[in-house]
N, C-alpha and C. Protein backbone atom coordinates (compact mmCIF):
# COMPACT_ATOMS: atom_id res chain seq x y z
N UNK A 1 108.77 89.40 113.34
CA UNK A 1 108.86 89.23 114.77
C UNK A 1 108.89 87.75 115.13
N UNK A 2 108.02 86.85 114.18
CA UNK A 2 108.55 85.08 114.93
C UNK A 2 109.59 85.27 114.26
N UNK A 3 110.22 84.26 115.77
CA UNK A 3 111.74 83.12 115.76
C UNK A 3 112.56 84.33 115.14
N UNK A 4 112.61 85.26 116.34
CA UNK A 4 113.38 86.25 115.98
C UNK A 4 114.12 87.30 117.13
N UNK A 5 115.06 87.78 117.05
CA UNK A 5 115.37 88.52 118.54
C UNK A 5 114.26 89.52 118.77
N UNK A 6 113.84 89.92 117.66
CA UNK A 6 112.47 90.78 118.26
C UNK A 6 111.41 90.34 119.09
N UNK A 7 110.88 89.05 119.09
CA UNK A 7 110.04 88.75 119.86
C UNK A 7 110.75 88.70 121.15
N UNK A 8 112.27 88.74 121.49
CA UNK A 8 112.98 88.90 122.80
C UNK A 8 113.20 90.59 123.29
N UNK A 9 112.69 91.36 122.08
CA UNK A 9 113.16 92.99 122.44
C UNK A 9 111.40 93.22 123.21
N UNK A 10 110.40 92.61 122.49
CA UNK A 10 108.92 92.48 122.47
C UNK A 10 108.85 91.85 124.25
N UNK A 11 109.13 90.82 124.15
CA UNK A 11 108.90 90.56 125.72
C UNK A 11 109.65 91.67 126.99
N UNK A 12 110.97 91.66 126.16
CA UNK A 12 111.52 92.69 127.44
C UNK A 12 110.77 94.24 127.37
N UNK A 13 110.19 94.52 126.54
CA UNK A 13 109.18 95.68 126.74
C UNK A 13 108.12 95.43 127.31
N UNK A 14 107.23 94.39 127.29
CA UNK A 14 106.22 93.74 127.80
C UNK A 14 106.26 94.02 129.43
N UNK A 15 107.62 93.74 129.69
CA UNK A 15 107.78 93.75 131.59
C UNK A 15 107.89 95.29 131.97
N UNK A 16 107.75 96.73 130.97
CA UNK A 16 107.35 97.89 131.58
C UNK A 16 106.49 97.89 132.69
N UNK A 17 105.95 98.52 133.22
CA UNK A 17 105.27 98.67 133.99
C UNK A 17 104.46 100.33 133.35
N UNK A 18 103.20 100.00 133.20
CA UNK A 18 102.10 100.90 132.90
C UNK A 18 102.37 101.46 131.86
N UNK A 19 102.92 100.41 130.46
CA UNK A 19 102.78 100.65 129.35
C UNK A 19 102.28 99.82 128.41
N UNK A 20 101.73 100.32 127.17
CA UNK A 20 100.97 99.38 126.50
C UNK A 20 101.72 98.85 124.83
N UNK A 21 101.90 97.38 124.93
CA UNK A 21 102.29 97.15 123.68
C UNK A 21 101.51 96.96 122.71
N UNK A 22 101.99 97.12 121.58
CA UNK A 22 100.91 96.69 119.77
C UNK A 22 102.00 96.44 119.05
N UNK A 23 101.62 95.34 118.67
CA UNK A 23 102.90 94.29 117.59
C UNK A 23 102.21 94.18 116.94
N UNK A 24 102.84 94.48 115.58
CA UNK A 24 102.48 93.95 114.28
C UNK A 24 103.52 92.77 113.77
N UNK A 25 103.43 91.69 112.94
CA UNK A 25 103.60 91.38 111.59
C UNK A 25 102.72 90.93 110.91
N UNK A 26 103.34 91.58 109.97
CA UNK A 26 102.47 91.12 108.41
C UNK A 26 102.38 89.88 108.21
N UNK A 27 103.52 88.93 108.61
CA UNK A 27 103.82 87.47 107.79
C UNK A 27 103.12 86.43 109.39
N UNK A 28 102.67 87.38 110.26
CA UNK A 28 101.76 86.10 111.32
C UNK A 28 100.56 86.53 111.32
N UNK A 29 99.83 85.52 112.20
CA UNK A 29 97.93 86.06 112.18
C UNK A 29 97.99 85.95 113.44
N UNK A 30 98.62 85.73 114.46
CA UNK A 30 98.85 85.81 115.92
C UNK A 30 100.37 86.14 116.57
N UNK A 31 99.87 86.17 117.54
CA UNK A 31 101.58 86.63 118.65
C UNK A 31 102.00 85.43 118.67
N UNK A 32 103.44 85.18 118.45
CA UNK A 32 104.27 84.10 118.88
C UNK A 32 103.96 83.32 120.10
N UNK A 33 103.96 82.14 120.41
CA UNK A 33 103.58 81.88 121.58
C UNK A 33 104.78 82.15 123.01
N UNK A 34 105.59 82.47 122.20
CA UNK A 34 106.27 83.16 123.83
C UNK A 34 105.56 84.16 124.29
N UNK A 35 104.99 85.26 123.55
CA UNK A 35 104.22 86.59 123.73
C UNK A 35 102.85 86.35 124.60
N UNK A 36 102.34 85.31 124.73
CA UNK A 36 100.96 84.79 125.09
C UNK A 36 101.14 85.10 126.59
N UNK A 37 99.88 85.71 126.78
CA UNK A 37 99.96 86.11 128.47
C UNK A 37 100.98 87.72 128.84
N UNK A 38 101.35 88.13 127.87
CA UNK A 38 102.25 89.17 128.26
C UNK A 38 101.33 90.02 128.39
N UNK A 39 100.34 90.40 127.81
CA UNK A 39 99.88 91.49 127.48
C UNK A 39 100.20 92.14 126.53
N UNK A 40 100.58 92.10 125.90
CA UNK A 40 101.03 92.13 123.84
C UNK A 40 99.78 92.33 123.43
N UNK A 41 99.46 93.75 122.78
CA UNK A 41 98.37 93.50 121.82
C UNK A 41 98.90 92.93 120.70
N UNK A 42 98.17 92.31 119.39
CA UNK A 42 98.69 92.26 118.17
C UNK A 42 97.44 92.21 117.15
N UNK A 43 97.91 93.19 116.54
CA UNK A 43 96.95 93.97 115.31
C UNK A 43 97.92 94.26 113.88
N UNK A 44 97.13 95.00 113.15
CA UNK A 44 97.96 95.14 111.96
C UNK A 44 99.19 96.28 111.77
N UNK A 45 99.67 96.64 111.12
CA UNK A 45 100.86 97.66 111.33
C UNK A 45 100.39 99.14 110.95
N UNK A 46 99.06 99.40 110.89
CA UNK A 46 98.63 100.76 110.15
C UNK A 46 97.74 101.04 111.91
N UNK A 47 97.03 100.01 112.36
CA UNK A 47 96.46 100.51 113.25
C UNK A 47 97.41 100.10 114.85
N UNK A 48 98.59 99.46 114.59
CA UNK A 48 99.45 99.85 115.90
C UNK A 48 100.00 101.30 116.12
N UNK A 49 100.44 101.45 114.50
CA UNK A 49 101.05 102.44 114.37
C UNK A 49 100.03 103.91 114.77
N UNK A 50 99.12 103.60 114.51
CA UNK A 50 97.84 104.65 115.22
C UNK A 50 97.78 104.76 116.25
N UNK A 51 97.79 103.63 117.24
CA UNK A 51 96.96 103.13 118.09
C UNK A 51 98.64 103.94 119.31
N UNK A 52 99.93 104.30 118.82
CA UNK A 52 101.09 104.17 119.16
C UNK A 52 102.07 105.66 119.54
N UNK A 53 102.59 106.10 120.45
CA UNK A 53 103.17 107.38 120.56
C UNK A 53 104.58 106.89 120.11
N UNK A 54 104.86 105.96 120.61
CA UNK A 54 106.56 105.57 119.94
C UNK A 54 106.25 104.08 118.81
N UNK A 55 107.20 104.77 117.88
CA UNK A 55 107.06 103.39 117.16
C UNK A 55 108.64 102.89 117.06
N UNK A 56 108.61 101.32 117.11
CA UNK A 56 110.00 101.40 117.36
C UNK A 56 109.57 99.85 116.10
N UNK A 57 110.60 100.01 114.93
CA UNK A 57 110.50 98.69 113.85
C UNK A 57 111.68 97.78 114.46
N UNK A 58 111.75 96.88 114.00
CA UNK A 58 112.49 95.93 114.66
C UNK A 58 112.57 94.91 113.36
N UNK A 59 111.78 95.06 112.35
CA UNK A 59 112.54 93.64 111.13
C UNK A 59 111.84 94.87 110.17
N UNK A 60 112.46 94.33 109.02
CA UNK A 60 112.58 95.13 108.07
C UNK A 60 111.38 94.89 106.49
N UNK A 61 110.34 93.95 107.20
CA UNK A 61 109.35 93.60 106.03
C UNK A 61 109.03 94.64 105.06
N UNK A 62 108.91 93.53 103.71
CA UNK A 62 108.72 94.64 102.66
C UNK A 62 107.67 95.26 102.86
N UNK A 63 106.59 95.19 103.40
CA UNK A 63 105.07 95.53 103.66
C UNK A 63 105.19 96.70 104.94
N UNK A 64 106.38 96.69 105.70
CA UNK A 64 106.44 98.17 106.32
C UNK A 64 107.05 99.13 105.22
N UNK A 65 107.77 98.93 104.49
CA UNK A 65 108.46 100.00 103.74
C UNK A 65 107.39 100.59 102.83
N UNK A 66 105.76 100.01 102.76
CA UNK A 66 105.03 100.58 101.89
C UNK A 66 104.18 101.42 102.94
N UNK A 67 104.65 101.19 103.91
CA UNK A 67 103.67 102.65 104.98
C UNK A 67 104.27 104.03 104.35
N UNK A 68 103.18 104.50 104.32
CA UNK A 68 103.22 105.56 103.85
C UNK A 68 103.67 106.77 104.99
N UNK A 69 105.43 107.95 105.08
CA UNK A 69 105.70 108.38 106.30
C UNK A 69 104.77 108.91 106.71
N UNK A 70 103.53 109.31 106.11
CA UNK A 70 102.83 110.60 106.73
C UNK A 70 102.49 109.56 107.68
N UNK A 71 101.93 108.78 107.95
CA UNK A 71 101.34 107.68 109.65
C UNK A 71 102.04 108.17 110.54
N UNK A 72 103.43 108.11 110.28
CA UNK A 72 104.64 108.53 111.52
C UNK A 72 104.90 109.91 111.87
N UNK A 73 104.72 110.72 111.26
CA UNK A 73 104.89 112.10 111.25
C UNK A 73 104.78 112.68 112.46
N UNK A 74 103.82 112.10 113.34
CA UNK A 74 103.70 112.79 115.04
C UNK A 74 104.75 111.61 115.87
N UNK A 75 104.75 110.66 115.18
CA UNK A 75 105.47 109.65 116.19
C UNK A 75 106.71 110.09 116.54
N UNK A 76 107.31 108.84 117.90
CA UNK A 76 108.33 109.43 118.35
C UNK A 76 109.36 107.50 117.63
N UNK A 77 109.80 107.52 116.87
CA UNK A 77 110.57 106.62 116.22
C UNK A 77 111.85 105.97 116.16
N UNK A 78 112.07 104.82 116.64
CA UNK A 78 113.03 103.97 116.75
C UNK A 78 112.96 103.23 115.76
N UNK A 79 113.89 103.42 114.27
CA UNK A 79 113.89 102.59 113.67
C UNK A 79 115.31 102.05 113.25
N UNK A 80 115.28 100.44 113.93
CA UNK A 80 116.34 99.56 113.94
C UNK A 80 116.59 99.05 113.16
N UNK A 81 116.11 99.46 111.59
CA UNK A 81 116.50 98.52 110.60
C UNK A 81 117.40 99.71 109.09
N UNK A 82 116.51 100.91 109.67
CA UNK A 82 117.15 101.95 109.23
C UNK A 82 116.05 102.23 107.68
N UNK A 83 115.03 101.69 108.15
CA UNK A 83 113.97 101.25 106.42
C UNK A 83 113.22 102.62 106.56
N UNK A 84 112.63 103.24 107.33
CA UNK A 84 111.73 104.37 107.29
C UNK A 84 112.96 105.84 106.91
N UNK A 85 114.13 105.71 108.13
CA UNK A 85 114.76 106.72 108.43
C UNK A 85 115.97 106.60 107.44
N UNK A 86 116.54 105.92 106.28
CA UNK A 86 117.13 105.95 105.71
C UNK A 86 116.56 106.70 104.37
N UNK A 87 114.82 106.20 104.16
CA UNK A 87 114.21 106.81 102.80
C UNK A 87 114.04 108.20 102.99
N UNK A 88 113.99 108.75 104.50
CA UNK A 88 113.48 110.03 104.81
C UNK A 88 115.02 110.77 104.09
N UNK A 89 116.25 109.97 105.02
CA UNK A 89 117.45 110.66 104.48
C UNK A 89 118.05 111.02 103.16
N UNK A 90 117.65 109.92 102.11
CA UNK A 90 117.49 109.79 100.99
C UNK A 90 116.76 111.04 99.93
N UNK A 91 115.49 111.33 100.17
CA UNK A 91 114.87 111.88 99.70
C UNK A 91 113.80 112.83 101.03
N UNK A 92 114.47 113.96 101.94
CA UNK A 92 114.62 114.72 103.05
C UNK A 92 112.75 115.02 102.90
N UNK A 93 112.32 115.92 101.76
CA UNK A 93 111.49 116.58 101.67
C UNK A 93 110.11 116.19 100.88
N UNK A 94 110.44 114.73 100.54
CA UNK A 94 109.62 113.70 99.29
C UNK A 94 108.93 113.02 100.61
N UNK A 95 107.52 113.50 100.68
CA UNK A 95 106.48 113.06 101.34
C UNK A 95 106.35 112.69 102.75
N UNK A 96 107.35 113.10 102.97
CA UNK A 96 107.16 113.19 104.66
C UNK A 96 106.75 114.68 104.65
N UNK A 97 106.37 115.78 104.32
CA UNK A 97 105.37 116.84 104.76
C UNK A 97 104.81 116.56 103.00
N UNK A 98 104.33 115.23 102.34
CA UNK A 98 103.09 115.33 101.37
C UNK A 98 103.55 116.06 100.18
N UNK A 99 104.97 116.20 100.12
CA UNK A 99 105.35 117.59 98.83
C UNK A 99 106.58 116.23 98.22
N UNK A 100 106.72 116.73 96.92
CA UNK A 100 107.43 116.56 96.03
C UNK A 100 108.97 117.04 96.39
N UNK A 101 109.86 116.42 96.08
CA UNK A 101 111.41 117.35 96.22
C UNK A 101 111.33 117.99 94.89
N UNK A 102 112.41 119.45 95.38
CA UNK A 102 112.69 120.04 94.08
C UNK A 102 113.06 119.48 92.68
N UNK A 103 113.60 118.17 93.33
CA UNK A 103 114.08 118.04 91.76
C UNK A 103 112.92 116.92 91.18
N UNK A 104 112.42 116.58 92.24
CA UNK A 104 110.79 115.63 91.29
C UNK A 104 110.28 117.03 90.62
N UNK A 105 110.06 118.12 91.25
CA UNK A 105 109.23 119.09 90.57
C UNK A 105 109.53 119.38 89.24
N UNK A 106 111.21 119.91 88.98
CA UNK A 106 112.01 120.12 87.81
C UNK A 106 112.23 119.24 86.72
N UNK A 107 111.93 117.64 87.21
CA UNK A 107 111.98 116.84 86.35
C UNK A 107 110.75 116.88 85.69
N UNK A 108 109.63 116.82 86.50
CA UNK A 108 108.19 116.81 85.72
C UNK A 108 107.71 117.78 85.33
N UNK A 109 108.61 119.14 85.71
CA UNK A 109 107.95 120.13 84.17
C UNK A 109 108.94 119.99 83.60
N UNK A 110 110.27 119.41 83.58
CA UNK A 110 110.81 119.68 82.10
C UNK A 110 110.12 118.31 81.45
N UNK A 111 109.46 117.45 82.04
CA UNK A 111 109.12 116.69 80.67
C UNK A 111 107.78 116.92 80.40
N UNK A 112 106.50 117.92 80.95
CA UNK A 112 105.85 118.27 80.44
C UNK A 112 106.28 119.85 79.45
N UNK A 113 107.40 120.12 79.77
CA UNK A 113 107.79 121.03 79.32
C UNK A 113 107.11 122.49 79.40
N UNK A 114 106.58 122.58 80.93
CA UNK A 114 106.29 123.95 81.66
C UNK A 114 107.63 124.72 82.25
N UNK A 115 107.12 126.17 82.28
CA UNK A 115 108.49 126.83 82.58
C UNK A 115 108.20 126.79 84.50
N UNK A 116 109.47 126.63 85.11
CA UNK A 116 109.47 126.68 86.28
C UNK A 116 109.10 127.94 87.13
């Protein structure tokens, strides 16, 4: 989000009226100083994402791609970088409802070599 069009998507959300923001990045320890005075919360990305009914990503840090989907699972999600909603597309049924895809299953009993 610094020195970035996001901190310009961040302010123009800021001017809602009777809504509440939570910005994360990983790579700052504060809000940009354009953000100062907006009313911007800024916390970490596990407890915005809590704290959040829409989550909307906006840069693509390696440290979001290790959220784990189940966080998002009730959320309502805008993701502009395509990092959450591309892995979901990728692999549909692999831990976004906590389960294995069929073919993780098939691979790991044929190499423990259980019958399916």
């Amino acid at each position: 989000m610094r020195e970035s069009p996001a901190v310009e998507v961040v302010k123009l959300l800021s001017k809602i009226p009777n809504i509440k923001i939570v910005a994360a990045e990983p790579n700052a320890r504060q809000l940009p100083h354009e953000l100062e005075g907006s009313g911007v919360m800024f916390t970490d990305a596990l407890s915005a994402i809590d704290q959040s009914d829409i989550v909307v990503l906006l840069v693509d840090h390696r440290q979001f791609n290790l959220i784990d989907p189940e966080a998002l699972k009730d959320k309502k999600l805008v993701d502009t970088r395509g990092l959450w909603t591309w892995r979901k597309a990728r692999k549909p049924d692999a831990r976004i409802e906590g389960k294995k895809s069929e073919m993780e299953r098939s691979q790991s009993l044929a190499r423990t070599g259980e019958a399916a």
